[in-house]
Protein backbone atom coordinates (compact mmCIF):
# COMPACT_ATOMS: atom_id res chain seq x y z
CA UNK A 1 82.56 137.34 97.78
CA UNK A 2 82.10 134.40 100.89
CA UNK A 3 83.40 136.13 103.79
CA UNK A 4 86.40 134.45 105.21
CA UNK A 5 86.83 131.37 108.12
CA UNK A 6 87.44 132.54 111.00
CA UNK A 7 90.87 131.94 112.56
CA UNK A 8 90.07 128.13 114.08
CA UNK A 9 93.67 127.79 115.85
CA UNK A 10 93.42 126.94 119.35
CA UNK A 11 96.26 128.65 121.24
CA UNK A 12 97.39 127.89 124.82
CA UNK A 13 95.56 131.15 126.35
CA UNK A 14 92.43 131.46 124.45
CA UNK A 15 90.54 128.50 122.52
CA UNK A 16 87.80 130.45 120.47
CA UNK A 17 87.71 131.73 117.10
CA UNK A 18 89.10 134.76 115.83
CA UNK A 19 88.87 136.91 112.22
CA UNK A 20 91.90 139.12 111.27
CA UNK A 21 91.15 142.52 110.24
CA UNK A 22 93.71 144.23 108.40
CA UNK A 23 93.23 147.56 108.77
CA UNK A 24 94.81 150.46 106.51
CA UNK A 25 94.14 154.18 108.10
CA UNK A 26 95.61 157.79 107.60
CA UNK A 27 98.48 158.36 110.31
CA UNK A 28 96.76 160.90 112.58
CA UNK A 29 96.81 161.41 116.18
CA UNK A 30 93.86 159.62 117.63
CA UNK A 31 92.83 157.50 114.68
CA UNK A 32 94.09 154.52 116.89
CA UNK A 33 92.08 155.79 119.86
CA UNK A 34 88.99 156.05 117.85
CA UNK A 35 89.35 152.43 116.42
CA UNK A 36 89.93 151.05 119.81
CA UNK A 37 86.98 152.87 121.03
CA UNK A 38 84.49 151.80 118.45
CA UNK A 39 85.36 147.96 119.70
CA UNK A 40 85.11 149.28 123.58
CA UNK A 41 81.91 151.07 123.13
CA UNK A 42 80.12 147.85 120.92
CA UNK A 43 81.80 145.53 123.34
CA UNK A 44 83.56 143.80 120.54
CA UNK A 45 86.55 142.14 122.13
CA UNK A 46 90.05 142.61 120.83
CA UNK A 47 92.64 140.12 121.19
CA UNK A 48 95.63 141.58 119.35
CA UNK A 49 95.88 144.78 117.99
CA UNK A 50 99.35 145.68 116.90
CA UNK A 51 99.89 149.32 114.22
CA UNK A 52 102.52 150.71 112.50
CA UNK A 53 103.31 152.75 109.81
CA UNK A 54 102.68 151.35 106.42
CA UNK A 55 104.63 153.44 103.86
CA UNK A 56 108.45 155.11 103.12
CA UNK A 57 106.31 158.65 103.87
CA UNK A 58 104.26 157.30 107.12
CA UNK A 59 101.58 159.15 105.60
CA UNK A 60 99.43 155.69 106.35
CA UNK A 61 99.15 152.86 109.29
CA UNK A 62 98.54 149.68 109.20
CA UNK A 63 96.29 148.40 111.99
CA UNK A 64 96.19 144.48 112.51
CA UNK A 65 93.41 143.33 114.62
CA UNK A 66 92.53 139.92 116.00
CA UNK A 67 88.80 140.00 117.01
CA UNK A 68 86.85 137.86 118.96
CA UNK A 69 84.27 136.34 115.87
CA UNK A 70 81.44 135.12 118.73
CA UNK A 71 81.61 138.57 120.26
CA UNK A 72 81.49 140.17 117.28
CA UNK A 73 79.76 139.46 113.49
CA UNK A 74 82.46 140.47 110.98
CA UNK A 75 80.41 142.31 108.54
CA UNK A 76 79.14 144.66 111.61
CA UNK A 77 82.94 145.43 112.53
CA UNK A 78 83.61 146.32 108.85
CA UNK A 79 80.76 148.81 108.65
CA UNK A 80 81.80 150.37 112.11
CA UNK A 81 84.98 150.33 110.69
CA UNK A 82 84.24 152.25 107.76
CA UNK A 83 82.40 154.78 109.08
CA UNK A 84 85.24 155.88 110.64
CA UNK A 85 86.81 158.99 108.69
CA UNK A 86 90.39 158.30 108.74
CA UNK A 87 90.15 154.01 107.55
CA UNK A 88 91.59 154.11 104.23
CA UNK A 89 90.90 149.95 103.58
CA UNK A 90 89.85 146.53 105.74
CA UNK A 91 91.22 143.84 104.23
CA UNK A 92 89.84 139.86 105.62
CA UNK A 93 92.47 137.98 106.36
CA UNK A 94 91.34 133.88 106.02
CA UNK A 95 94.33 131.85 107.69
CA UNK A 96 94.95 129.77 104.42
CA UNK A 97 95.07 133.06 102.21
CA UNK A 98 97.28 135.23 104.86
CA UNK A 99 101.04 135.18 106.18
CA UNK A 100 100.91 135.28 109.70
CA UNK A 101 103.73 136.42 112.46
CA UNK A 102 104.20 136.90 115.78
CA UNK A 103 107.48 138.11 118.25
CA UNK A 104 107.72 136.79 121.55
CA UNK A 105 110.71 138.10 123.59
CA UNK A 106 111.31 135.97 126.85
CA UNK A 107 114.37 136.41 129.42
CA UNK A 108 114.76 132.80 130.99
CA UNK A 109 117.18 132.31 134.05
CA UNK A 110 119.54 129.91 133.44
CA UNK A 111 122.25 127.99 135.44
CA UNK A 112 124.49 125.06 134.88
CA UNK A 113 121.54 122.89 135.50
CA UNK A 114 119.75 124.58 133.11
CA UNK A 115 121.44 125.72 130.18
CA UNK A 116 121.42 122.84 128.03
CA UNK A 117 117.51 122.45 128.38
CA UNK A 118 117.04 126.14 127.74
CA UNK A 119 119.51 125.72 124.30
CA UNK A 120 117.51 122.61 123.39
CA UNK A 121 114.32 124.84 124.00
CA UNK A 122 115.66 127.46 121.63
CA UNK A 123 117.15 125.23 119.10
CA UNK A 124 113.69 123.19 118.86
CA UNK A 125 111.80 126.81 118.19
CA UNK A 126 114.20 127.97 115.70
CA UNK A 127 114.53 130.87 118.10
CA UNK A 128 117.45 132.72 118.77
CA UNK A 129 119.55 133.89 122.20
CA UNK A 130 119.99 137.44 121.70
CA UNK A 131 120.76 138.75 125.02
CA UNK A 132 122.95 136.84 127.49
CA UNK A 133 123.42 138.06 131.36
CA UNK A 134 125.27 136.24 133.80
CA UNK A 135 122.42 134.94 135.63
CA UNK A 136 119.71 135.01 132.80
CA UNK A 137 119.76 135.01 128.92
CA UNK A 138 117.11 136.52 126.45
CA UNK A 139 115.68 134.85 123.84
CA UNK A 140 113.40 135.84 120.79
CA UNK A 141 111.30 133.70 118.00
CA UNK A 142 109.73 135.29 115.07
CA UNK A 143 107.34 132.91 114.25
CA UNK A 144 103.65 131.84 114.08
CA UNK A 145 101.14 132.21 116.68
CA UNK A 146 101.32 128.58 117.32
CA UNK A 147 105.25 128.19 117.11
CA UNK A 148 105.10 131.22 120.13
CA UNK A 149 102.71 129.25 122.03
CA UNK A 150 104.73 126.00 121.88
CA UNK A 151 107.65 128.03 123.18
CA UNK A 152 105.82 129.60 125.56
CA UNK A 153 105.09 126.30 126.78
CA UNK A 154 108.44 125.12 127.20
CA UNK A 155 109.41 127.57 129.41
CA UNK A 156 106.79 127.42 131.52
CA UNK A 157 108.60 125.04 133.52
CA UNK A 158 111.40 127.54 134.54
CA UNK A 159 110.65 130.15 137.25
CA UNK A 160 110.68 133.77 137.07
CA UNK A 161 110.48 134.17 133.58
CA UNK A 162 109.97 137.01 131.86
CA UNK A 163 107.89 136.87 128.75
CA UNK A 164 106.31 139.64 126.19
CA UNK A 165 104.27 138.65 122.83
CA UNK A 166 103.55 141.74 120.49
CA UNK A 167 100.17 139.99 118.94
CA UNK A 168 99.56 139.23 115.28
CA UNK A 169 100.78 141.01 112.21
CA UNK A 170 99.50 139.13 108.94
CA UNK A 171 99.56 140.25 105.56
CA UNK A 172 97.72 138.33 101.93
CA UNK A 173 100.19 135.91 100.45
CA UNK A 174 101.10 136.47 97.42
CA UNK A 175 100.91 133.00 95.85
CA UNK A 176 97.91 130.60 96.20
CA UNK A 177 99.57 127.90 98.07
């Protein structure tokens, strides 16, 4: 079996290649730790690691990894990988055979100046307000890596902005297209 493309998507922070690992592992203190580590120590660089549990009985994690691929060859990572005692499965995850998703939380300030363009920002993301202040509102897109960086983008302009992304979660699709 070909080992999958690389991720080739440029996004607005980082413009080099990445593989997604997914990552299935027994739900122990540490396992995360250890994971982490064995990137740290081989100087492998992670750029999004997100976990969380991946059954009714969290007796399993699922561990979601977006690595560098120039910093690190993909079939080395799987065999570090596997070593480890508590990975269950690593899964490649090619862009054209995975779902891919992303949550980026921003709170914007707004005023009567800028409330419209900060609606027109939202309503052009498909995002959604979900926390309004008097001074500020909150807004949240579930989306694509590259639908969060285009928002991210818009609301550049505005000062004092407070933005969080959680990093990639992907899963296989189901159907071939």
């Amino acid at each position: 079996m070909a080992a999958p493309e690389p991720f080739t998507g440029a996004t607005s922070h980082s413009p080099v290649q990445h593989h997604i690992l997914s990552v299935l592992v027994e739900n122990k203190a540490g396992v995360l730790a250890r994971v982490a580590g064995l990137f740290a120590r081989r100087g492998f660089n992670i750029y999004s690691l997100a976990v969380a549990p991946a059954d009714d009985h969290q007796r399993f994690s699922r561990i979601t990894i977006v690595v560098d691929a120039e910093s690190a060859p993909l079939e080395q990572i799987k065999g570090q990988l596997n070593k480890l005692v508590n990975v269950v499965d690593i899964k490649d995850l090619a862009p054209r055979e995975s779902l891919e998703r992303e949550l980026l939380l921003a709170t914007v300030p707004v005023s009567d100046t800028t409330r419209t363009v900060v609606m027109d920002a939202v309503a052009q993301a498909n995002a959604a307000i979900v926390d309004v202040g008097s001074e500020s509102v909150t807004i949240m897109l579930a989306s694509t890596p590259i639908a969060c960086d285009a928002l991210e983008r818009r609301l550049e302009s505005f000062a004092h902005v407070e933005l969080h992304r959680t990093g990639r979660v992907a899963l296989p699709r189901l159907s071939s297209h």
